[in-house]
PDB file of N, CA and C in Angstrom:
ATOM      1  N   UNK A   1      17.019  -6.380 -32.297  1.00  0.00           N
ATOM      2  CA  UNK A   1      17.194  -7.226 -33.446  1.00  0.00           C
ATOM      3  C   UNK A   1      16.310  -6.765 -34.597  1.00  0.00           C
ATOM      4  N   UNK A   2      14.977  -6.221 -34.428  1.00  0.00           N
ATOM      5  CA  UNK A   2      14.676  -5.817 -35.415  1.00  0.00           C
ATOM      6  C   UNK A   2      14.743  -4.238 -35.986  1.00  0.00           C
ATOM      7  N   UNK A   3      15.535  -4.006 -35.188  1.00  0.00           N
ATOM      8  CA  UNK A   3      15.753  -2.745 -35.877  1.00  0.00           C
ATOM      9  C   UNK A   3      16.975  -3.043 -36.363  1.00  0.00           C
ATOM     10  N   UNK A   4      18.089  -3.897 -36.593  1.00  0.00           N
ATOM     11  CA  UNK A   4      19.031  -4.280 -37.148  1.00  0.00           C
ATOM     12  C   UNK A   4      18.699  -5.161 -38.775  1.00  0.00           C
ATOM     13  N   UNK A   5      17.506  -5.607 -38.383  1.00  0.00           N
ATOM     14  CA  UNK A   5      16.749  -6.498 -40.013  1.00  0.00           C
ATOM     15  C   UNK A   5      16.500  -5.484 -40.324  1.00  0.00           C
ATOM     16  N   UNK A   6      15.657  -4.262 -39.813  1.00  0.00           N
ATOM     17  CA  UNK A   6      15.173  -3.192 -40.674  1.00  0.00           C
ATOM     18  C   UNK A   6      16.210  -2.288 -41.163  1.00  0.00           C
ATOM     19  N   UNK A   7      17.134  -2.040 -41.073  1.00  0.00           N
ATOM     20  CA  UNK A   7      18.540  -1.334 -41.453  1.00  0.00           C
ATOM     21  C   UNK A   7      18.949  -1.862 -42.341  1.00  0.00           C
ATOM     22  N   UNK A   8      19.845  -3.768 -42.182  1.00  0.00           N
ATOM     23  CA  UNK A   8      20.202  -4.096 -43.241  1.00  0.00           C
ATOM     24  C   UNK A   8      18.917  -4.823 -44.293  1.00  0.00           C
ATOM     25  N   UNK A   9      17.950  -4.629 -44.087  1.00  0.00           N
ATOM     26  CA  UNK A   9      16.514  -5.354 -45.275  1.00  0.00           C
ATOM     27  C   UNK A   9      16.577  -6.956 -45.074  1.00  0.00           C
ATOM     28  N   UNK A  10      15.558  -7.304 -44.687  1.00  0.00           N
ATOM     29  CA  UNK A  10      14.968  -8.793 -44.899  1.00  0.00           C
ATOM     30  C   UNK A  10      15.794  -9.457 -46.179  1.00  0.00           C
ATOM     31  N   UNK A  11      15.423  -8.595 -46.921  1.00  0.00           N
ATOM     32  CA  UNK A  11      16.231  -9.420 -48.393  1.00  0.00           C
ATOM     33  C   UNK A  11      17.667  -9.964 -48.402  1.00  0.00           C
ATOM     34  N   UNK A  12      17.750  -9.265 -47.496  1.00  0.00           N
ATOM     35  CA  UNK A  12      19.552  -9.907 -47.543  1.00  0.00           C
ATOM     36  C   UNK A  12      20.060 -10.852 -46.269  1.00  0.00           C
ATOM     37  N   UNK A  13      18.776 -11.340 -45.728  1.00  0.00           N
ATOM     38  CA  UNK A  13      19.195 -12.288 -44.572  1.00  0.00           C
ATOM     39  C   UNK A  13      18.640 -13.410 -45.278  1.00  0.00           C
ATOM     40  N   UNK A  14      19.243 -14.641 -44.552  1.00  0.00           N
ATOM     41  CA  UNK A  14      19.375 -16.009 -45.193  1.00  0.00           C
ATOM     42  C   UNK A  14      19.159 -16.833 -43.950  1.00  0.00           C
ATOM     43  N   UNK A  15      18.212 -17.505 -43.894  1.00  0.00           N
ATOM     44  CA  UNK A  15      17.067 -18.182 -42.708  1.00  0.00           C
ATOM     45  C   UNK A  15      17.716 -19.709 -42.448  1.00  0.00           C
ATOM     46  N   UNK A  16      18.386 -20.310 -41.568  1.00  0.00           N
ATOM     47  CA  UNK A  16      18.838 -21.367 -41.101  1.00  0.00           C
ATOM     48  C   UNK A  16      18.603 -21.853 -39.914  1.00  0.00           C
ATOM     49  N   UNK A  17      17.798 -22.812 -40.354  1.00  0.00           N
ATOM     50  CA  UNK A  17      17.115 -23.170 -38.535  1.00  0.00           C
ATOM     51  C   UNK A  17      18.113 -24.446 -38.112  1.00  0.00           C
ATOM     52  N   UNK A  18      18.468 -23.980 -37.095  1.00  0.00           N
ATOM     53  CA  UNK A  18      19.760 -25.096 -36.575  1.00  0.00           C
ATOM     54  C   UNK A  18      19.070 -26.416 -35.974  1.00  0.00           C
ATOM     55  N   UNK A  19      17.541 -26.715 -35.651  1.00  0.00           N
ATOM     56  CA  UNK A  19      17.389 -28.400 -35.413  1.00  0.00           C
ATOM     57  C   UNK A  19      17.666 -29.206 -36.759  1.00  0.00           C
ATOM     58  N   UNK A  20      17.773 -28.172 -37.750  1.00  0.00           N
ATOM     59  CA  UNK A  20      17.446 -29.135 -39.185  1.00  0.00           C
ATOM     60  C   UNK A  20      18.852 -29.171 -39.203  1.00  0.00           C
ATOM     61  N   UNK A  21      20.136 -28.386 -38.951  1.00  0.00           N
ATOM     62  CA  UNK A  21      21.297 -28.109 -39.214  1.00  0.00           C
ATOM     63  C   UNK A  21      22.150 -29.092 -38.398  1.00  0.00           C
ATOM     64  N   UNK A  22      21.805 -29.298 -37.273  1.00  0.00           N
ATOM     65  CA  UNK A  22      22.412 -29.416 -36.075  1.00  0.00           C
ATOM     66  C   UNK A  22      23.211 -30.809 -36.397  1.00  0.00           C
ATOM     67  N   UNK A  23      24.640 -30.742 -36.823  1.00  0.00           N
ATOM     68  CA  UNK A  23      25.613 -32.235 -36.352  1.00  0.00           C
ATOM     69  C   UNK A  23      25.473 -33.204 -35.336  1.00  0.00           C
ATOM     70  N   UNK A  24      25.539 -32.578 -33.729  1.00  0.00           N
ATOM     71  CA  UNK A  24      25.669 -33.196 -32.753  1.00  0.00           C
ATOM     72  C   UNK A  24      25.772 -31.845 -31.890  1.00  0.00           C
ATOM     73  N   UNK A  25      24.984 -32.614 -30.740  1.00  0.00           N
ATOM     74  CA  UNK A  25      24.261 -31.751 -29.429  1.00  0.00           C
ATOM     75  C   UNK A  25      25.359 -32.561 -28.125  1.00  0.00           C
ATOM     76  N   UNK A  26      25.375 -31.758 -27.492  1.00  0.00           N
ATOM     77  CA  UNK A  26      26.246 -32.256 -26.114  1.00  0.00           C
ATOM     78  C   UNK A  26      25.987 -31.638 -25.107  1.00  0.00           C
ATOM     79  N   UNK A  27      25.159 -31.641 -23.503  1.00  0.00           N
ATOM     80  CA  UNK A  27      24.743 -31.233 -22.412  1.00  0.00           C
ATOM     81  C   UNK A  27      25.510 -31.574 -22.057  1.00  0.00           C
ATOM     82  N   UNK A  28      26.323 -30.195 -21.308  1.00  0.00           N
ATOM     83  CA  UNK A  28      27.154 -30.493 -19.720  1.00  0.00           C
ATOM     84  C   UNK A  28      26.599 -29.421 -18.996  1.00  0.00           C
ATOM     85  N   UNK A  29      27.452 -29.217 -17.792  1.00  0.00           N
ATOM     86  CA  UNK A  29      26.811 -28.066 -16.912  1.00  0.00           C
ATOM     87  C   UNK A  29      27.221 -26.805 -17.386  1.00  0.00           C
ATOM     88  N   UNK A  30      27.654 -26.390 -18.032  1.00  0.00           N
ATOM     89  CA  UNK A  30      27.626 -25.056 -18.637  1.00  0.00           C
ATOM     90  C   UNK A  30      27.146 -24.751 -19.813  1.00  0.00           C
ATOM     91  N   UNK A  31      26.329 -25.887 -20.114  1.00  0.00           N
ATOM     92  CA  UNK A  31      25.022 -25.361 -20.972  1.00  0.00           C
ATOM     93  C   UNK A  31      25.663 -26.497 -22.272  1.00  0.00           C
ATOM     94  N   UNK A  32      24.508 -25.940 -23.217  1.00  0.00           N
ATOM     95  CA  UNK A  32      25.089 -26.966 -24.120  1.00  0.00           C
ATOM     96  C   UNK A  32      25.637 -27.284 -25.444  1.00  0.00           C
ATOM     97  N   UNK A  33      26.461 -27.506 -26.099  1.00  0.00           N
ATOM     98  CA  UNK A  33      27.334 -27.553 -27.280  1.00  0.00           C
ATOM     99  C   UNK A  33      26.797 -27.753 -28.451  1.00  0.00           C
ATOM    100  N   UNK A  34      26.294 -27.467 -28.945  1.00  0.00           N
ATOM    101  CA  UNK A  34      25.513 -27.385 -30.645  1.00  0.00           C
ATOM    102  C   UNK A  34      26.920 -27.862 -31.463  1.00  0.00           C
ATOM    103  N   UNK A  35      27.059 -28.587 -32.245  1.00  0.00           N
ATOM    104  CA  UNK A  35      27.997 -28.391 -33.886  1.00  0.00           C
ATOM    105  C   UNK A  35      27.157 -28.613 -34.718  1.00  0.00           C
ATOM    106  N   UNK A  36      26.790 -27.318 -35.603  1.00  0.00           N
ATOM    107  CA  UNK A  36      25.900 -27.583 -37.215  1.00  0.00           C
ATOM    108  C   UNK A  36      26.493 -27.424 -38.154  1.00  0.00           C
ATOM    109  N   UNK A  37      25.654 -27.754 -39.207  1.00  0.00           N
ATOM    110  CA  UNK A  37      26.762 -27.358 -40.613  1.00  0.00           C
ATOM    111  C   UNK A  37      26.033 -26.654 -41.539  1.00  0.00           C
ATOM    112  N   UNK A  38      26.791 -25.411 -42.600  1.00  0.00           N
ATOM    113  CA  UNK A  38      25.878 -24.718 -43.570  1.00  0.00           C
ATOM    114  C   UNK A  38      26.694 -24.948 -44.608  1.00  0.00           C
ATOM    115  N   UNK A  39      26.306 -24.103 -45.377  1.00  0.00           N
ATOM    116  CA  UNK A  39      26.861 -23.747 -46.885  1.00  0.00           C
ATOM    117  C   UNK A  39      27.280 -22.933 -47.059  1.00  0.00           C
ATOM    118  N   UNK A  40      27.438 -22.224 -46.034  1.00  0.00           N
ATOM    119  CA  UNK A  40      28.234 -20.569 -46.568  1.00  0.00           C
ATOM    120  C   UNK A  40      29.359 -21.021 -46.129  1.00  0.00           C
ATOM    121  N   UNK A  41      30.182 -20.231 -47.509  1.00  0.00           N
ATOM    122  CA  UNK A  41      31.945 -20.458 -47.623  1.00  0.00           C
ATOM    123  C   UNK A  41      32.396 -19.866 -46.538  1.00  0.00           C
ATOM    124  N   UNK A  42      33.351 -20.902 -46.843  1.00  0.00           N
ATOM    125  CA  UNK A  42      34.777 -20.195 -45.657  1.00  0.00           C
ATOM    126  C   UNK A  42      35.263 -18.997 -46.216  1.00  0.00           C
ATOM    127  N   UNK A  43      35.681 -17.910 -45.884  1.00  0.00           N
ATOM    128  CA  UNK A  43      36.768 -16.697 -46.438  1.00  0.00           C
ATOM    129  C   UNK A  43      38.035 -16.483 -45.014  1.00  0.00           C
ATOM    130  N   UNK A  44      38.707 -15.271 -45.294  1.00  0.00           N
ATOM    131  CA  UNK A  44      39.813 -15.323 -44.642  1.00  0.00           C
ATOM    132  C   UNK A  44      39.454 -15.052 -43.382  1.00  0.00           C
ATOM    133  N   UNK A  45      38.152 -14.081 -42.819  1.00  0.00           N
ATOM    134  CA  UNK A  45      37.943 -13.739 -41.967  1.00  0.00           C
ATOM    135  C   UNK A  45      36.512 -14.778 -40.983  1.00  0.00           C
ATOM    136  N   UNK A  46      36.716 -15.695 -41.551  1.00  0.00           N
ATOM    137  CA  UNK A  46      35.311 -16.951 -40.882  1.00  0.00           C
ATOM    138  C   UNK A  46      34.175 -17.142 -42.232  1.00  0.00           C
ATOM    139  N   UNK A  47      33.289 -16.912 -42.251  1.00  0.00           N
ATOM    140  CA  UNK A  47      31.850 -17.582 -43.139  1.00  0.00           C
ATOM    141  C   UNK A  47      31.750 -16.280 -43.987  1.00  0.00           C
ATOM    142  N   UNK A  48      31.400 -16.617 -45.467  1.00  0.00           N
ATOM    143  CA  UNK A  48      30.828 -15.559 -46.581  1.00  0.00           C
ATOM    144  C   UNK A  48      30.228 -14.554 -45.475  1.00  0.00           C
ATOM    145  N   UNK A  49      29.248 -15.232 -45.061  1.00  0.00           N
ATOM    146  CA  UNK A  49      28.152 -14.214 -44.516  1.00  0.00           C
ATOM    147  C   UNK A  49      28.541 -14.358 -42.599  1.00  0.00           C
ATOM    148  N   UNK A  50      28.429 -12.990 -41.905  1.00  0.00           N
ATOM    149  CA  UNK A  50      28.277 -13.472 -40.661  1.00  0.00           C
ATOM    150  C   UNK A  50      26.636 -14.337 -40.242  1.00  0.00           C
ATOM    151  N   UNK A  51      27.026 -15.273 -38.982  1.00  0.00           N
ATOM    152  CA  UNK A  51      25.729 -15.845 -38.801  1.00  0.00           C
ATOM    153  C   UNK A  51      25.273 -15.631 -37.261  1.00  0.00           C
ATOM    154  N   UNK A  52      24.432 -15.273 -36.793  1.00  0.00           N
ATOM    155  CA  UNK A  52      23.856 -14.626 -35.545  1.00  0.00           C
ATOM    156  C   UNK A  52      22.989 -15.858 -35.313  1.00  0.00           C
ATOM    157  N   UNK A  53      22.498 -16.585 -33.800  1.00  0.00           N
ATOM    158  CA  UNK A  53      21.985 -17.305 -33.319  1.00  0.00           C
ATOM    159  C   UNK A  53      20.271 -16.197 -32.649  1.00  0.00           C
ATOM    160  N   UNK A  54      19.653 -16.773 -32.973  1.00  0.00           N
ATOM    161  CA  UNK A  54      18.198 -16.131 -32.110  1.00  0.00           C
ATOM    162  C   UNK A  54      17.729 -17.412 -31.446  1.00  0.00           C
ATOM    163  N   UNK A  55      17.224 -17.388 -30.126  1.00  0.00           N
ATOM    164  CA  UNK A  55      16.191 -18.133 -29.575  1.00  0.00           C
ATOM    165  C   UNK A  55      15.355 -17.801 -29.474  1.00  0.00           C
ATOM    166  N   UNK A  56      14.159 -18.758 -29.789  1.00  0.00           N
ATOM    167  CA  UNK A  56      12.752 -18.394 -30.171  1.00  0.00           C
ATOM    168  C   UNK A  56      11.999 -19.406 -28.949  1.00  0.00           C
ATOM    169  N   UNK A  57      10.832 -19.130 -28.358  1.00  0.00           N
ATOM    170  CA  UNK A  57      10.282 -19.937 -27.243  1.00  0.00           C
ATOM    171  C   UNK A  57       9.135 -21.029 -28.601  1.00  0.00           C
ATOM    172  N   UNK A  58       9.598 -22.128 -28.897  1.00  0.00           N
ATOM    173  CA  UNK A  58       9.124 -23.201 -29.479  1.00  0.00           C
ATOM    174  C   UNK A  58       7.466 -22.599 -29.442  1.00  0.00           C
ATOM    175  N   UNK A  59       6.856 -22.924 -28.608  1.00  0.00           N
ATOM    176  CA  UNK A  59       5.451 -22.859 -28.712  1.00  0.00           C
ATOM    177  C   UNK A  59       4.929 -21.579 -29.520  1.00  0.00           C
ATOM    178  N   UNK A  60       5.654 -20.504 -28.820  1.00  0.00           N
ATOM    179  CA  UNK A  60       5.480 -18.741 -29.696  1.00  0.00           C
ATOM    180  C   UNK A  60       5.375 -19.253 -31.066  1.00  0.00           C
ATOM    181  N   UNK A  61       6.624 -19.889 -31.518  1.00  0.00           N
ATOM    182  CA  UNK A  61       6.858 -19.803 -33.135  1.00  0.00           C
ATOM    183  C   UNK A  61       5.634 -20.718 -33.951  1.00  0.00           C
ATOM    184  N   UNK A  62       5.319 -21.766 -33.270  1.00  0.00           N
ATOM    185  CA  UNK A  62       4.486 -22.703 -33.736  1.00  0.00           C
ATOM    186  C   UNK A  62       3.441 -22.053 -33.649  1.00  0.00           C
ATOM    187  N   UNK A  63       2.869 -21.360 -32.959  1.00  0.00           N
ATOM    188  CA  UNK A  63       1.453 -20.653 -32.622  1.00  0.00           C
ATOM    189  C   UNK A  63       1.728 -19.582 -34.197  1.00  0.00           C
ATOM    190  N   UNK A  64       2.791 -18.625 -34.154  1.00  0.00           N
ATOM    191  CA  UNK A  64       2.879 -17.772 -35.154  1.00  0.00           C
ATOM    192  C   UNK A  64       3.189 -18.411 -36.966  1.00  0.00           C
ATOM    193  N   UNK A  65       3.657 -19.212 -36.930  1.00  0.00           N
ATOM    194  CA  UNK A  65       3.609 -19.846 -38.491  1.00  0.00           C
ATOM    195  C   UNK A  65       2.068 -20.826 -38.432  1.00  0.00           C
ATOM    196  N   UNK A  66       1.652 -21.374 -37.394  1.00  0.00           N
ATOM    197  CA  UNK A  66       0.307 -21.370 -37.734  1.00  0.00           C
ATOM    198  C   UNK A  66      -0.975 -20.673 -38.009  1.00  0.00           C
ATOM    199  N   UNK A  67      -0.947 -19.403 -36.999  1.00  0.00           N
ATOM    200  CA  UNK A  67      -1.491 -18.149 -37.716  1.00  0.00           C
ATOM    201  C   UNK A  67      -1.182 -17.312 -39.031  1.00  0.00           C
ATOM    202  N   UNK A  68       0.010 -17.832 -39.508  1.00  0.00           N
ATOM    203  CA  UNK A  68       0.495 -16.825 -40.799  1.00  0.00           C
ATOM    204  C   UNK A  68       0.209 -17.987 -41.699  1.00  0.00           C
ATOM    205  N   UNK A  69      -0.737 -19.048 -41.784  1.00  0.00           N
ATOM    206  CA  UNK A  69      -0.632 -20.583 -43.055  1.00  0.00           C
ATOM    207  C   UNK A  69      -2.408 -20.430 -42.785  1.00  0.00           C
ATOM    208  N   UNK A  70      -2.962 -19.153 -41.545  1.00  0.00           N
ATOM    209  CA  UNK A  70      -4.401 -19.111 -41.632  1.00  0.00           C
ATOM    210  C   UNK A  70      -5.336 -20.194 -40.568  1.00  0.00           C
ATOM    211  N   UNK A  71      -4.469 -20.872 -39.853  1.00  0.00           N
ATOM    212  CA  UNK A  71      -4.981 -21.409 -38.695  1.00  0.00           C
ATOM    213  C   UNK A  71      -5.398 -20.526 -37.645  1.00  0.00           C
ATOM    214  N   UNK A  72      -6.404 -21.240 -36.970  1.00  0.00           N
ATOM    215  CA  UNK A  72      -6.833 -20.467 -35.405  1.00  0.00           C
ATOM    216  C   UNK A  72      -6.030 -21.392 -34.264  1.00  0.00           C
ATOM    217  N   UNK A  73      -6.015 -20.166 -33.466  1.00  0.00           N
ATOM    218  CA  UNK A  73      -5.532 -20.991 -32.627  1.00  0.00           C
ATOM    219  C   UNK A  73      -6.644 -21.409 -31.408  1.00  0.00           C
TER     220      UNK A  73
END
């Protein structure tokens, strides 16, 4: 993945965190159903922009935007 940001440039990716996004969540046994909503247009072939999902381990990220705002951990 990051050699795919480093190819197409940071500058041209567009950051959407899906708890803030998220419509409605649904757990069954084959895992579980997200519906969110954005702003990127519809076109003929799906969304302006394609959109790629990353999972991040919650605690990692919180530890790392608190070190990058100058907190210790």
């Amino acid at each position: 993945m990051s050699e795919l940001i480093a190819f197409v440039g940071d500058d041209s990716i567009v950051f959407q965190n899906l708890d803030q996004s998220m419509v409605s969540a649904n757990s069954g046994k084959s895992g579980t159903k997200i519906t969110f909503g954005t702003q990127e247009p519809l076109v003929m072939d799906g969304t302006k922009r394609l959109g790629l999902v990353l999972w991040f381990d919650r605690d990692t990220i919180k530890a790392a935007l608190k070190q990058a705002k100058g907190g210790a951990e």
